[in-house]
N, C-alpha and C. Protein backbone atom coordinates (compact mmCIF):
# COMPACT_ATOMS: atom_id res chain seq x y z
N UNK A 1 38.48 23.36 17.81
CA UNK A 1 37.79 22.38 18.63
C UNK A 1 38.59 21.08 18.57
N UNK A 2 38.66 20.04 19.76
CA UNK A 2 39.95 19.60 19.80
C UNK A 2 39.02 17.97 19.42
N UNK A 3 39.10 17.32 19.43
CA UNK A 3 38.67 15.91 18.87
C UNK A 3 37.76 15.79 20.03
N UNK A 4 38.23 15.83 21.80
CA UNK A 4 37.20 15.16 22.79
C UNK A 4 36.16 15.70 22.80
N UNK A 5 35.97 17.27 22.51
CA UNK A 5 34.98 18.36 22.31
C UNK A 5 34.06 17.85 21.20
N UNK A 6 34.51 17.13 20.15
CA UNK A 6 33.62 17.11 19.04
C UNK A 6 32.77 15.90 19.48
N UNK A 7 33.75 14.97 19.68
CA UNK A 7 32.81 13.77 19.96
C UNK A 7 32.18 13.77 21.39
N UNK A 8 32.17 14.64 22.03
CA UNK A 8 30.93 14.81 23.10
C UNK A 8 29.65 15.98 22.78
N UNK A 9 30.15 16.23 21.74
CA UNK A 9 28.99 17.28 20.60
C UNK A 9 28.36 16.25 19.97
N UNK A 10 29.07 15.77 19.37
CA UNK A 10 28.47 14.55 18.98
C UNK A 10 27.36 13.84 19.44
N UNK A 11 28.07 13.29 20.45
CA UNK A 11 27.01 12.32 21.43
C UNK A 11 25.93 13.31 21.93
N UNK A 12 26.20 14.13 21.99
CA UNK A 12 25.03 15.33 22.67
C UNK A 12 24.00 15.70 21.99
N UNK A 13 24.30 15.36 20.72
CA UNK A 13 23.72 15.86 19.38
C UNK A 13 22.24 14.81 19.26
N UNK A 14 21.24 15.78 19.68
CA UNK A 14 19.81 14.79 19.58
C UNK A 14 19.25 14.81 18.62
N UNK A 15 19.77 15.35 17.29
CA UNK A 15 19.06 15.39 16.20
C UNK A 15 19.43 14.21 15.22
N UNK A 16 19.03 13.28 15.10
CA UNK A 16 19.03 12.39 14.48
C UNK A 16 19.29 12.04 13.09
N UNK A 17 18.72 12.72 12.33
CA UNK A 17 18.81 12.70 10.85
C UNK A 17 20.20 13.36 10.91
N UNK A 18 21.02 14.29 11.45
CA UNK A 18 22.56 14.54 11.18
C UNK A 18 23.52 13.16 11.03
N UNK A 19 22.97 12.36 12.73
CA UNK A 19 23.86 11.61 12.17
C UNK A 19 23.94 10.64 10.77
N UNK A 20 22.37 10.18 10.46
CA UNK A 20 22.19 9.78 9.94
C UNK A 20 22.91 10.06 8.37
N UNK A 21 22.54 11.20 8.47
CA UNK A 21 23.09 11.96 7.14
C UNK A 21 24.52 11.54 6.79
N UNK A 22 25.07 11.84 8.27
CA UNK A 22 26.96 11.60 8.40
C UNK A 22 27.24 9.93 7.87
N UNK A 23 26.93 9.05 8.74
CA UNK A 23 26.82 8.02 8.40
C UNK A 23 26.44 7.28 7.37
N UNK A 24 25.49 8.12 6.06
CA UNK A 24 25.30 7.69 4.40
C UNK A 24 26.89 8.11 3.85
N UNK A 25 27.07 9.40 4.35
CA UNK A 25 28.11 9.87 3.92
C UNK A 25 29.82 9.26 3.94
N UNK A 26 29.82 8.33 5.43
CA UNK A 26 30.58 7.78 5.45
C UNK A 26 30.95 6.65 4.69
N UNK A 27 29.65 6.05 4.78
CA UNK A 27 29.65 4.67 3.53
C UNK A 27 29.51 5.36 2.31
N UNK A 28 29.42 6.13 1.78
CA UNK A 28 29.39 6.25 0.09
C UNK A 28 30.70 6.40 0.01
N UNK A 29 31.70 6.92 0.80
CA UNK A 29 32.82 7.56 0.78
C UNK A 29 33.29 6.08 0.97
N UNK A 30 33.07 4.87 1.86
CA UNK A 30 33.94 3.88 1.83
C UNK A 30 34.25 2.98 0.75
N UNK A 31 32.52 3.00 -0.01
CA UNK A 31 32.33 2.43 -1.05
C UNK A 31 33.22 2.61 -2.00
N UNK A 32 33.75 3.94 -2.43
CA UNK A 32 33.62 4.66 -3.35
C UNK A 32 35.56 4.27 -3.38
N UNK A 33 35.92 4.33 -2.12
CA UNK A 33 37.46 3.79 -1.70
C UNK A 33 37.37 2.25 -2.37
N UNK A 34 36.81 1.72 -1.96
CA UNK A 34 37.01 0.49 -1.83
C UNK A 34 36.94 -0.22 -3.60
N UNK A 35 35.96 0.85 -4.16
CA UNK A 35 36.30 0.72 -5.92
C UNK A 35 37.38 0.71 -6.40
N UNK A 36 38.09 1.82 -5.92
CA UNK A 36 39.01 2.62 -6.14
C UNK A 36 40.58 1.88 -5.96
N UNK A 37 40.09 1.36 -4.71
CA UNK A 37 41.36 0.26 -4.45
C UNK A 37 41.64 -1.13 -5.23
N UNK A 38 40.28 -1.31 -5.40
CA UNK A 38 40.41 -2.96 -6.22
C UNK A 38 40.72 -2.51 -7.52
N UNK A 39 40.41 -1.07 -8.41
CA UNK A 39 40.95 -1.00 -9.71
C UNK A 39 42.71 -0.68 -9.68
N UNK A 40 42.76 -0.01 -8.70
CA UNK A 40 44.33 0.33 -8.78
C UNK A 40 45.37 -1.36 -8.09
N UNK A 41 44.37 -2.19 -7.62
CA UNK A 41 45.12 -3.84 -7.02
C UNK A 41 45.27 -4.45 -8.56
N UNK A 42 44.12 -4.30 -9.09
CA UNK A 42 44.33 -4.93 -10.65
C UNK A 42 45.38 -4.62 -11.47
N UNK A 43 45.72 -3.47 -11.81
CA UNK A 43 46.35 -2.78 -12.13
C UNK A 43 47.97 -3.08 -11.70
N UNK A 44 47.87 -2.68 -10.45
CA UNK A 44 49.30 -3.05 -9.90
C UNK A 44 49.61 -4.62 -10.04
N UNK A 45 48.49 -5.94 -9.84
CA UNK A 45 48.81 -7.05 -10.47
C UNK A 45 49.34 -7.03 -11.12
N UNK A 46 49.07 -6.53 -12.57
CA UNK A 46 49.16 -6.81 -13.73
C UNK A 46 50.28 -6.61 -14.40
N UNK A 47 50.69 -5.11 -13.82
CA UNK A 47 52.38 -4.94 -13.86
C UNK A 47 53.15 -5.63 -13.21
N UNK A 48 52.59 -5.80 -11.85
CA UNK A 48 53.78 -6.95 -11.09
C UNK A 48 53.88 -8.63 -11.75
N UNK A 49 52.89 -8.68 -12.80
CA UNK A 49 53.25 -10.39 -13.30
C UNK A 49 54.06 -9.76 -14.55
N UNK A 50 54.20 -8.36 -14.82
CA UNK A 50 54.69 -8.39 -16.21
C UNK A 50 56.53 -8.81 -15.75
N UNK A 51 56.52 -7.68 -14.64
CA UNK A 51 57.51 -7.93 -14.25
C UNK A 51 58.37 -9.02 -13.98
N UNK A 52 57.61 -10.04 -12.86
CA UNK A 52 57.82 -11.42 -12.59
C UNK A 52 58.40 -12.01 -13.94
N UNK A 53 57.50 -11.84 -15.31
CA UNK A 53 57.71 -12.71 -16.08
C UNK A 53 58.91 -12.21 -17.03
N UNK A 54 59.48 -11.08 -17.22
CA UNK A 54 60.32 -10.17 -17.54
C UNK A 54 61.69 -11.07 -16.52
N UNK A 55 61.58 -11.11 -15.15
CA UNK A 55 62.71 -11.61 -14.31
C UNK A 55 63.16 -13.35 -14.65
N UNK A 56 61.82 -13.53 -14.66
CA UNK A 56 61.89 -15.55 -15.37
C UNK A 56 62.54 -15.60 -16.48
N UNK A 57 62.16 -14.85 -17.23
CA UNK A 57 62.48 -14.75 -18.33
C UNK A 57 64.05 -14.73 -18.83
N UNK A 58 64.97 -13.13 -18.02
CA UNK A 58 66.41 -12.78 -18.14
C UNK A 58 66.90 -14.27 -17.25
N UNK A 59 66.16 -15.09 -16.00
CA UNK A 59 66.93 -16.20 -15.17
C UNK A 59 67.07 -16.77 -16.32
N UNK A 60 66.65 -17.47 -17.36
CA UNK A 60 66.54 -19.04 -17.61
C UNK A 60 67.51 -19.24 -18.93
């Protein structure tokens, strides 16, 4: 089924609680990214100042 097919299933789709369902599903899943990203931003900070200060360090 090709993408235009789904999303006119979609829209066709009168049962309500599916989408509904889809749409919890989407946000737990964004949520769940969006954790996911700010622990691995910390992270990658933290090495990138080690670094920085590693480079200041060999300049001076």
């Amino acid at each position: 089924m090709n993408l235009t097919k789904f999303l006119k299933h979609i829209g066709n789709d009168n049962s309500g609680a599916t989408a509904v369902e889809y749409g919890l599903i989407a946000s737990l899943i964004v949520i769940a990214a969006i954790g996911g990203f700010q622990a691995v931003g910390s992270e990658n900070s933290t090495g990138w100042d080690a670094v920085k200060d590693a480079v200041e360090g060999a300049m001076s």
